[in-house]
PDB file of N, CA and C in Angstrom:
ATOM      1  N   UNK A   1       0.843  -1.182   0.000  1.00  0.00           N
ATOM      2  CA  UNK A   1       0.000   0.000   0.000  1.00  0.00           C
ATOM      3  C   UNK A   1       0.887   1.243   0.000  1.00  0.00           C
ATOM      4  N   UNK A   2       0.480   1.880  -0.349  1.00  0.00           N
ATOM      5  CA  UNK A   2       1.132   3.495  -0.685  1.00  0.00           C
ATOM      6  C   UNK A   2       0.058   4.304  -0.370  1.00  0.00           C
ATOM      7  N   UNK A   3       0.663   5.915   0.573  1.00  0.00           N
ATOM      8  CA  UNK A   3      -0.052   6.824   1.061  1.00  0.00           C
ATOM      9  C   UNK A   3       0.486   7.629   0.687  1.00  0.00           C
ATOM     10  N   UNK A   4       0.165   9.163  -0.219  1.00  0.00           N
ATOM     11  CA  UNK A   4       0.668  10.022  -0.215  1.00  0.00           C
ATOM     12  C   UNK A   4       0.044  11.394  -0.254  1.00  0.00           C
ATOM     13  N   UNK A   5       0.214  12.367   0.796  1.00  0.00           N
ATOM     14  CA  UNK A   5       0.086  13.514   1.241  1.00  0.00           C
ATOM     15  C   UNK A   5       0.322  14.705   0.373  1.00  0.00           C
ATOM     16  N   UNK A   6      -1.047  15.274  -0.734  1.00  0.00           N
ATOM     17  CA  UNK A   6      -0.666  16.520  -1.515  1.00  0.00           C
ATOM     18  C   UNK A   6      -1.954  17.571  -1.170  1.00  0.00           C
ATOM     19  N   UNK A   7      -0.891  18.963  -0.654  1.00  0.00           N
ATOM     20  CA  UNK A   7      -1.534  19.749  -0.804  1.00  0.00           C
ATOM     21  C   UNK A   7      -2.187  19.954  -2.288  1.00  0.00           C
ATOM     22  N   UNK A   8      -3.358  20.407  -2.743  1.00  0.00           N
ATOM     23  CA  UNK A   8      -3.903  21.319  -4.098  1.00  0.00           C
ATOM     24  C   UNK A   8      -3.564  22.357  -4.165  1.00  0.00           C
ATOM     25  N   UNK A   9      -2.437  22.786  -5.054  1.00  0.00           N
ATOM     26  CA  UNK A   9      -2.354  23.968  -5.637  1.00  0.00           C
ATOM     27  C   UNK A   9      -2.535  24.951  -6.646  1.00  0.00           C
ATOM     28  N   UNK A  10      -3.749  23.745  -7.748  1.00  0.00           N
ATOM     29  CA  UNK A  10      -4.278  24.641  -9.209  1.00  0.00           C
ATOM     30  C   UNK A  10      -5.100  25.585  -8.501  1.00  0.00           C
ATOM     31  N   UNK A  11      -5.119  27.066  -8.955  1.00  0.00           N
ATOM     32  CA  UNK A  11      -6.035  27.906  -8.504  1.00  0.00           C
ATOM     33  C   UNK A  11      -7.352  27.458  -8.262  1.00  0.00           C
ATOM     34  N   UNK A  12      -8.189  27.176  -9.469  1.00  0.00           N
ATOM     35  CA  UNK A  12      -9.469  26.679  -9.016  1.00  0.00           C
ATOM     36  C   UNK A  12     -10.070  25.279  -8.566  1.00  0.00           C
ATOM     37  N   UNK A  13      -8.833  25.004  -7.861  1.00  0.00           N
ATOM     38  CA  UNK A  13      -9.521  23.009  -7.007  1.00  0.00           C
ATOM     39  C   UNK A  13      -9.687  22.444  -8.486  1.00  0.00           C
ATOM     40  N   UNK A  14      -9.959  21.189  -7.521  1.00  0.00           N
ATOM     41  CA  UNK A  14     -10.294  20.094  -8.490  1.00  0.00           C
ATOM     42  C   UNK A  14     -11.661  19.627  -8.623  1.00  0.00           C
ATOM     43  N   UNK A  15     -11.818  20.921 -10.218  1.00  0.00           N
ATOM     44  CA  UNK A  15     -12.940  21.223 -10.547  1.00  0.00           C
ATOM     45  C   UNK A  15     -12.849  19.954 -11.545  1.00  0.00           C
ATOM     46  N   UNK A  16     -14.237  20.055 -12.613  1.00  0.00           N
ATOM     47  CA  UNK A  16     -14.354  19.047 -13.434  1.00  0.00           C
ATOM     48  C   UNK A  16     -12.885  18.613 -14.226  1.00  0.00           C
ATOM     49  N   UNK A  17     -12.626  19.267 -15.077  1.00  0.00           N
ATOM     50  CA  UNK A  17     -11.370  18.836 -16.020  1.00  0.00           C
ATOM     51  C   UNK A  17     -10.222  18.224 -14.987  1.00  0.00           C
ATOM     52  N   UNK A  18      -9.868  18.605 -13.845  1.00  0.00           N
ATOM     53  CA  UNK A  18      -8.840  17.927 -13.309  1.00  0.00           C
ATOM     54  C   UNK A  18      -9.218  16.859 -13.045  1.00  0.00           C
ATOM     55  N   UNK A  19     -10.495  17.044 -12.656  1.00  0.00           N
ATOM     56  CA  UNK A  19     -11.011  16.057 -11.750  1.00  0.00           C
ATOM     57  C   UNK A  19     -11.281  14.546 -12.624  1.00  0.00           C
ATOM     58  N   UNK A  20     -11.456  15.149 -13.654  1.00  0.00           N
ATOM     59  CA  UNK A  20     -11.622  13.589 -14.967  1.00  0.00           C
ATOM     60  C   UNK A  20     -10.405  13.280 -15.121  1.00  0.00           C
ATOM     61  N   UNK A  21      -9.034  14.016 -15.470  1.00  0.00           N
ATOM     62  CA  UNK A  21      -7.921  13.396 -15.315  1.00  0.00           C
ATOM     63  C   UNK A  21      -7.400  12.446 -14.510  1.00  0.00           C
ATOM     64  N   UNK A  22      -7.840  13.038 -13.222  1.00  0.00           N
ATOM     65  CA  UNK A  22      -7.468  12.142 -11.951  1.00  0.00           C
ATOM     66  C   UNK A  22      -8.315  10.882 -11.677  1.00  0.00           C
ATOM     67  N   UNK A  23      -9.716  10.973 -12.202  1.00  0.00           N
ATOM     68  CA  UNK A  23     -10.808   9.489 -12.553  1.00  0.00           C
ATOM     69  C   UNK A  23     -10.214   8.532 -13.987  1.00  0.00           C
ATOM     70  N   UNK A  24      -9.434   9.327 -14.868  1.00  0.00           N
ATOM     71  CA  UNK A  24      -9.201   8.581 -15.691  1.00  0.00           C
ATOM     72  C   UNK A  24      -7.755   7.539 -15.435  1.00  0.00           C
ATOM     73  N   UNK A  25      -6.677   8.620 -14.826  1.00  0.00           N
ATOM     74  CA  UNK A  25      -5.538   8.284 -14.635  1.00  0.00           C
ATOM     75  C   UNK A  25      -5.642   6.985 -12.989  1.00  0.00           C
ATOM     76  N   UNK A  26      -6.739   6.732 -12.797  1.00  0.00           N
ATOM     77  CA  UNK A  26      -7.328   6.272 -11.501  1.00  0.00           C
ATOM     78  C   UNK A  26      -8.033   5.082 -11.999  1.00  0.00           C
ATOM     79  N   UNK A  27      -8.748   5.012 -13.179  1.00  0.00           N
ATOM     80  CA  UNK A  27      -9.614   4.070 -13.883  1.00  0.00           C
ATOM     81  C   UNK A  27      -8.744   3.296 -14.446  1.00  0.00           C
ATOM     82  N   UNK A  28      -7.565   3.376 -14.764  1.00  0.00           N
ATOM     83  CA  UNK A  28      -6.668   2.480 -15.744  1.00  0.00           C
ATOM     84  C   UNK A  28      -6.067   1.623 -14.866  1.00  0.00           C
ATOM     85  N   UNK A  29      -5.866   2.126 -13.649  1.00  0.00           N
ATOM     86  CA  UNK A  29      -5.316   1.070 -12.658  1.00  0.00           C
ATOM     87  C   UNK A  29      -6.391  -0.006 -12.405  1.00  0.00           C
ATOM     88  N   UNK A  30      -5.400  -0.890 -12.120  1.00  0.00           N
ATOM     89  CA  UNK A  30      -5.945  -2.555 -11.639  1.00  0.00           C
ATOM     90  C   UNK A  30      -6.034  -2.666  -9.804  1.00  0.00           C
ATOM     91  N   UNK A  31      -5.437  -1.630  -8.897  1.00  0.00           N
ATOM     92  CA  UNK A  31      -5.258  -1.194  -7.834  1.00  0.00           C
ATOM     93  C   UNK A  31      -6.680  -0.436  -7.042  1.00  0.00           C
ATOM     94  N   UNK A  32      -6.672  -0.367  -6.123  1.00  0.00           N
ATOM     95  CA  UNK A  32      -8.035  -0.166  -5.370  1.00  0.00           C
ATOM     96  C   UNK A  32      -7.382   1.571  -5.261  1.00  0.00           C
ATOM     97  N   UNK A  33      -7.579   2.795  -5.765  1.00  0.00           N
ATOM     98  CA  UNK A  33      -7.197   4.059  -5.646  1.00  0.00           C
ATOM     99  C   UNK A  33      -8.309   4.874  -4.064  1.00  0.00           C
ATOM    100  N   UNK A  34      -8.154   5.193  -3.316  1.00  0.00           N
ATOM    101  CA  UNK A  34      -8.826   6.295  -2.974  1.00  0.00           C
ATOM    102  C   UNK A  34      -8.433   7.559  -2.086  1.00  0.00           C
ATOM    103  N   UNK A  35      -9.125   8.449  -1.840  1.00  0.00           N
ATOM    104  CA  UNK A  35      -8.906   9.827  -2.157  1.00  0.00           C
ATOM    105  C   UNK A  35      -9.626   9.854  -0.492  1.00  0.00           C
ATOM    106  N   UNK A  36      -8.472  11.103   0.426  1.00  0.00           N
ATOM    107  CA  UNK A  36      -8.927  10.916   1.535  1.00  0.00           C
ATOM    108  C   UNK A  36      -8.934  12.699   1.986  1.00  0.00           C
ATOM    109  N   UNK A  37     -10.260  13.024   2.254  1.00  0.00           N
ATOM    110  CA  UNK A  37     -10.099  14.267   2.510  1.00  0.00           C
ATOM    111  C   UNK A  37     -10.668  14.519   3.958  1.00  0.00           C
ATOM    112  N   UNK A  38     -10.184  15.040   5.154  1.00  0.00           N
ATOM    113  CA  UNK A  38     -10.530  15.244   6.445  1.00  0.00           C
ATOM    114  C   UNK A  38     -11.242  14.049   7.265  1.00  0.00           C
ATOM    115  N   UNK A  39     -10.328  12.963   6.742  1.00  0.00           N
ATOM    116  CA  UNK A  39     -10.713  11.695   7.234  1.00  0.00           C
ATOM    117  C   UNK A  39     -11.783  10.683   6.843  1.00  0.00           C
ATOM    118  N   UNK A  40     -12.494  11.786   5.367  1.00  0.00           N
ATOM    119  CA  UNK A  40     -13.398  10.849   5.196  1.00  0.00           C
ATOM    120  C   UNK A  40     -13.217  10.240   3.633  1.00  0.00           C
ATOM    121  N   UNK A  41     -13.301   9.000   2.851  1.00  0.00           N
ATOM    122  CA  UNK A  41     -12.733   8.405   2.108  1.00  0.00           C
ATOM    123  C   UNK A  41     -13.587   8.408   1.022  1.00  0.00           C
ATOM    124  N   UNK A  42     -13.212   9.061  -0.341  1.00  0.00           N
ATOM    125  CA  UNK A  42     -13.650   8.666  -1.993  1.00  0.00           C
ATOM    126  C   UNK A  42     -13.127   8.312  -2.346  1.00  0.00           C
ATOM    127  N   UNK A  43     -14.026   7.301  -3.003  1.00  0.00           N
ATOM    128  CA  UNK A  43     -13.460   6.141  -4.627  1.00  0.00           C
ATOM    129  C   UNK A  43     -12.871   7.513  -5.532  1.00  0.00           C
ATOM    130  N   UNK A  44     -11.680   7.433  -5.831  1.00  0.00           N
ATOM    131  CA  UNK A  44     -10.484   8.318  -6.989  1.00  0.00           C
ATOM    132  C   UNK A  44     -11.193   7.398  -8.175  1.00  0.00           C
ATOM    133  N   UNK A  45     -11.827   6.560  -8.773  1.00  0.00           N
ATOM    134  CA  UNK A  45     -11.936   5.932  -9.730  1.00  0.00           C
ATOM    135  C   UNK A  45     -13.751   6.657 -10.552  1.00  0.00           C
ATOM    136  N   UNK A  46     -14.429   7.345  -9.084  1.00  0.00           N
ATOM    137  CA  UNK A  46     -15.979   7.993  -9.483  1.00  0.00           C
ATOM    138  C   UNK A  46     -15.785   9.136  -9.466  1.00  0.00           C
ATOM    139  N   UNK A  47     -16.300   9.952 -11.242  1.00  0.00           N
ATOM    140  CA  UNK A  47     -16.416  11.154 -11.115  1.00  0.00           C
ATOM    141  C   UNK A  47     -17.123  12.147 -10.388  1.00  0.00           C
ATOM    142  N   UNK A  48     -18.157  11.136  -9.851  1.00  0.00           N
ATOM    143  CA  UNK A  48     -18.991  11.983  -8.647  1.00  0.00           C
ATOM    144  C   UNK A  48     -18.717  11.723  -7.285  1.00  0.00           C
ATOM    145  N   UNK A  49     -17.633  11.096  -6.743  1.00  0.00           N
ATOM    146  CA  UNK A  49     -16.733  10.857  -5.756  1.00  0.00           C
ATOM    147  C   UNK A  49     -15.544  11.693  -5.659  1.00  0.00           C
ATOM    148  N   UNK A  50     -14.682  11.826  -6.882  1.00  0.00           N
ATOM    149  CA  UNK A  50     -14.068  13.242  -6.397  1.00  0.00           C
ATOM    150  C   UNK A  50     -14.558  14.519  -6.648  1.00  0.00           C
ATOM    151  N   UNK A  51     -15.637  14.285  -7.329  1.00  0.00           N
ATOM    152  CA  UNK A  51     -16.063  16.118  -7.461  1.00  0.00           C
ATOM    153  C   UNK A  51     -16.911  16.392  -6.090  1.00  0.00           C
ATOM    154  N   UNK A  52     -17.363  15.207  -5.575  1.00  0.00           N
ATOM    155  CA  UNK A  52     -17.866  15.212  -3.798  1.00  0.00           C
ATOM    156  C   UNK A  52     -16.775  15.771  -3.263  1.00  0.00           C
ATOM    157  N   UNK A  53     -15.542  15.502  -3.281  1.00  0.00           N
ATOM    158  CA  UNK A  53     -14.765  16.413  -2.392  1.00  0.00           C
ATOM    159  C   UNK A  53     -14.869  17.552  -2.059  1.00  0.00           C
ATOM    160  N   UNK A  54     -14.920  18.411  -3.254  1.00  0.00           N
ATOM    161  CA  UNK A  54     -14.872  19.710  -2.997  1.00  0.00           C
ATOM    162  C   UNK A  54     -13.766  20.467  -3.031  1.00  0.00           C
ATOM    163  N   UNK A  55     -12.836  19.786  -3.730  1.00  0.00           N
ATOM    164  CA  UNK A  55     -11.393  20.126  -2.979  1.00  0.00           C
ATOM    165  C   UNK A  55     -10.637  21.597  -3.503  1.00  0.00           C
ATOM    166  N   UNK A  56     -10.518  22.448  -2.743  1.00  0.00           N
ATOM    167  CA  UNK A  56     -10.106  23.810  -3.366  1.00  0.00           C
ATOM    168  C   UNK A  56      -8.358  24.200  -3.268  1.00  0.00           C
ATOM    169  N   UNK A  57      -7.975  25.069  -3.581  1.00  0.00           N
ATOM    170  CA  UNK A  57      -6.520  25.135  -3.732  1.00  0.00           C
ATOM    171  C   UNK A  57      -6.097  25.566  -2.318  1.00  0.00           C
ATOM    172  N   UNK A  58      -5.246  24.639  -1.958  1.00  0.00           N
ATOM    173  CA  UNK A  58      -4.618  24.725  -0.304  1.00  0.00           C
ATOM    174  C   UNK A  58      -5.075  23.946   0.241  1.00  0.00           C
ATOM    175  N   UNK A  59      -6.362  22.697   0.365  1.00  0.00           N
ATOM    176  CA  UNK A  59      -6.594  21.845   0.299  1.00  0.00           C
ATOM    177  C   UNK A  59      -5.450  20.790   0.572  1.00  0.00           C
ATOM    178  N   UNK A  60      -5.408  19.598   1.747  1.00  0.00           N
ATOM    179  CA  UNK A  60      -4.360  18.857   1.878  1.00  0.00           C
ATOM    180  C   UNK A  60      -5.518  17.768   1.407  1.00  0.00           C
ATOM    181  N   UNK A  61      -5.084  16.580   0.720  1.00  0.00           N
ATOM    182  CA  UNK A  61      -5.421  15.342   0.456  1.00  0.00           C
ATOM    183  C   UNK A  61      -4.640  14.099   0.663  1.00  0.00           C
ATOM    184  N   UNK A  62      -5.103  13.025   1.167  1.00  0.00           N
ATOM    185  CA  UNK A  62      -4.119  11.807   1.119  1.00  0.00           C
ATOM    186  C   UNK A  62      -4.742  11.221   0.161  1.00  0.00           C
ATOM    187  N   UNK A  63      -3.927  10.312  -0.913  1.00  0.00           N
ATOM    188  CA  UNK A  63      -4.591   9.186  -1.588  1.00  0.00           C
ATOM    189  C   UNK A  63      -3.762   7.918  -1.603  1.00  0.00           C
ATOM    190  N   UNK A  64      -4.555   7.025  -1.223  1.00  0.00           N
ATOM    191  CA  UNK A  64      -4.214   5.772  -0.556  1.00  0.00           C
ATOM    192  C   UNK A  64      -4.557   4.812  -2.226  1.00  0.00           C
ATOM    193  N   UNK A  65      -3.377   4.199  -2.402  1.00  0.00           N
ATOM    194  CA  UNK A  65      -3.295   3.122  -3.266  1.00  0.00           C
ATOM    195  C   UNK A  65      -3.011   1.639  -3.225  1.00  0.00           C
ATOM    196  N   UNK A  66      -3.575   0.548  -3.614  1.00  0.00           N
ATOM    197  CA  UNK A  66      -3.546  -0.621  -2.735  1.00  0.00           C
ATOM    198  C   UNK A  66      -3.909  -1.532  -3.862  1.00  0.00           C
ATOM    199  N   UNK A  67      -2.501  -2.534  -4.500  1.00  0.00           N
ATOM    200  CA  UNK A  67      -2.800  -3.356  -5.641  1.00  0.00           C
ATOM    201  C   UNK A  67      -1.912  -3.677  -6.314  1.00  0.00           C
ATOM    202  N   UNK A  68      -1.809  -4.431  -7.495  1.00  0.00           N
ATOM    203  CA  UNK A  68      -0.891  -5.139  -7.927  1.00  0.00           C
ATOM    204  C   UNK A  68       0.139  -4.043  -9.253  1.00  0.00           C
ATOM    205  N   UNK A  69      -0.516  -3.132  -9.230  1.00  0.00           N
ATOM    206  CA  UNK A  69       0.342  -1.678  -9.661  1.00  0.00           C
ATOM    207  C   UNK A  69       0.320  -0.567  -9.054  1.00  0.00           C
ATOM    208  N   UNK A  70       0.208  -0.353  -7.981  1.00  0.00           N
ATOM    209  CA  UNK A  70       0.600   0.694  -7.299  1.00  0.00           C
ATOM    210  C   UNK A  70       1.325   1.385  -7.536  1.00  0.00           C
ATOM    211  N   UNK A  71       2.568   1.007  -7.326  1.00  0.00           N
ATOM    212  CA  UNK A  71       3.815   2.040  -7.752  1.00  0.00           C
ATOM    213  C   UNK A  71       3.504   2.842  -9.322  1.00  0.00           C
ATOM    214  N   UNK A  72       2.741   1.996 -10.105  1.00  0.00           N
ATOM    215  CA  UNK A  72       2.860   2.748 -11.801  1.00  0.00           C
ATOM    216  C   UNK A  72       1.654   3.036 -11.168  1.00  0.00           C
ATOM    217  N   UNK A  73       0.804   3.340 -10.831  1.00  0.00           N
ATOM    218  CA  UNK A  73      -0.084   4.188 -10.651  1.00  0.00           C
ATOM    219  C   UNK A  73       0.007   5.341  -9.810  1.00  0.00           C
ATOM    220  N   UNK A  74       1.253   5.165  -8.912  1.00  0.00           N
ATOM    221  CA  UNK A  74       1.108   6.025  -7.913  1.00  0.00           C
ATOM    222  C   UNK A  74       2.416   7.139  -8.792  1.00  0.00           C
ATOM    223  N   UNK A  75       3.235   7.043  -9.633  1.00  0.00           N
ATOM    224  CA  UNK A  75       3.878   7.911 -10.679  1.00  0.00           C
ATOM    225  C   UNK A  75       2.663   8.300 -11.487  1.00  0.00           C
ATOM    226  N   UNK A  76       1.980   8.009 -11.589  1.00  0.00           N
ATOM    227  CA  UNK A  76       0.887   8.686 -12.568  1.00  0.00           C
ATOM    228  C   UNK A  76       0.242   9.696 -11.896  1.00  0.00           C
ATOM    229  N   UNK A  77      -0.618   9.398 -10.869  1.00  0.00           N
ATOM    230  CA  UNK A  77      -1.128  10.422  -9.370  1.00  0.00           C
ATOM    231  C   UNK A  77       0.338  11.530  -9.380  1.00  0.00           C
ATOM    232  N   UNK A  78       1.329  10.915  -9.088  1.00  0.00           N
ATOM    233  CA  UNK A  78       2.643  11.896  -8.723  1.00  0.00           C
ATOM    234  C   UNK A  78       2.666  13.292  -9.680  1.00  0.00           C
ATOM    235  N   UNK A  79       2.652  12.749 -11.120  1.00  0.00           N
ATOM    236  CA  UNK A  79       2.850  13.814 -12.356  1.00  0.00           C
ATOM    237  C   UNK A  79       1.507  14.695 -12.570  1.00  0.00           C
ATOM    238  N   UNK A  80      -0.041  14.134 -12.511  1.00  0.00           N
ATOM    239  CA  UNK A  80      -0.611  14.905 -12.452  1.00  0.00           C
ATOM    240  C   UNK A  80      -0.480  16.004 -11.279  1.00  0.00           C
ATOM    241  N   UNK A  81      -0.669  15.606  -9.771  1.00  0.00           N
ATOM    242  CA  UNK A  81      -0.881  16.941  -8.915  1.00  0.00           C
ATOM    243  C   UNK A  81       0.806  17.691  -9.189  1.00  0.00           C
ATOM    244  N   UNK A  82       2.157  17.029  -9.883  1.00  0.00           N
ATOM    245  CA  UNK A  82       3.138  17.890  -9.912  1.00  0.00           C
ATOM    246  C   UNK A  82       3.140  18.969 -10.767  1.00  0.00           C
ATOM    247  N   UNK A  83       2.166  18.859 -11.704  1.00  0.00           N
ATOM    248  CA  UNK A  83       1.893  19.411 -13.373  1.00  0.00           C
ATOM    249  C   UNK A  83       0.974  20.373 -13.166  1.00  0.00           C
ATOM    250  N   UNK A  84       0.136  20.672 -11.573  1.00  0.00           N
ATOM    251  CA  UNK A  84      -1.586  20.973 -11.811  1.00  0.00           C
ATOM    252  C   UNK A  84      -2.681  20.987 -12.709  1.00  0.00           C
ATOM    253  N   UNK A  85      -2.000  19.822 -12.766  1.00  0.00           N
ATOM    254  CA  UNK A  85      -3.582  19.347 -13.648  1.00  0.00           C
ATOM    255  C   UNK A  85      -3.442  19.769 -15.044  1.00  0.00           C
ATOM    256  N   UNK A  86      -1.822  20.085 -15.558  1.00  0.00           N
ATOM    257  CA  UNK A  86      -2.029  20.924 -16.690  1.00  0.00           C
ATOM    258  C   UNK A  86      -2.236  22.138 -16.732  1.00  0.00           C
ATOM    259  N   UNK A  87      -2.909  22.972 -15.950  1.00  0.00           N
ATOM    260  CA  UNK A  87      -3.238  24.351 -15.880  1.00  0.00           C
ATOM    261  C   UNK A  87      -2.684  24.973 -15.425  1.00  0.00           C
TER     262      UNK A  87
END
C-alpha cells in the first residue's frame, strides 16, 4: 500500500477537467485508488466521488493506493498533482 500527502495547488480546485484526469488516470489502474479528505474516504476511480470532495486550492489530500500496480499508478497520481492538472 502506498499513502501520499498533496496539498492542491491549481487555482481553481479540483474542478471538473482535473477532476476527470485524476478518474481517468485512476480508472486504468488494476489497484483499489482512494482519495482521503478530512478523514473521510472517496473512490479516486468515481467522477462523482471526487467532485464530492470539494477540494479547493490549499486543500491537503491523502490518496491511498492498494494493488498489484501501485507504484505505476502512484507515478501517474505523482505527475498529475506535480503538473496541476495541466493548468
Amino acid at each position: 500500500m502506498i499513502k501520499r500527502e498533496y496539498t492542491l495547488t491549481n487555482p481553481q480546485g479540483l474542478h471538473a477537467r482535473p477532476a476527470s484526469l485524476l478518474v481517468q488516470a485512476a480508472g486504468q489502474s488494476r489497484s483499489e485508488v482512494t482519495l482521503i479528505k478530512n478523514n473521510k474516504e472517496y473512490n479516486a476511480k468515481s467522477i462523482l466521488g471526487v467532485l464530492s470532495l470539494g477540494a479547493q486550492k490549499g486543500d491537503s489530500l491523502v490518496i491511498k493506493i492498494e494493488g498489484p500496480d501501485e507504484a505505476e499508478t502512484d507515478e501517474k497520481l505523482q505527475a498529475l498533482f506535480a503538473g496541476n492538472f495541466g493548468e
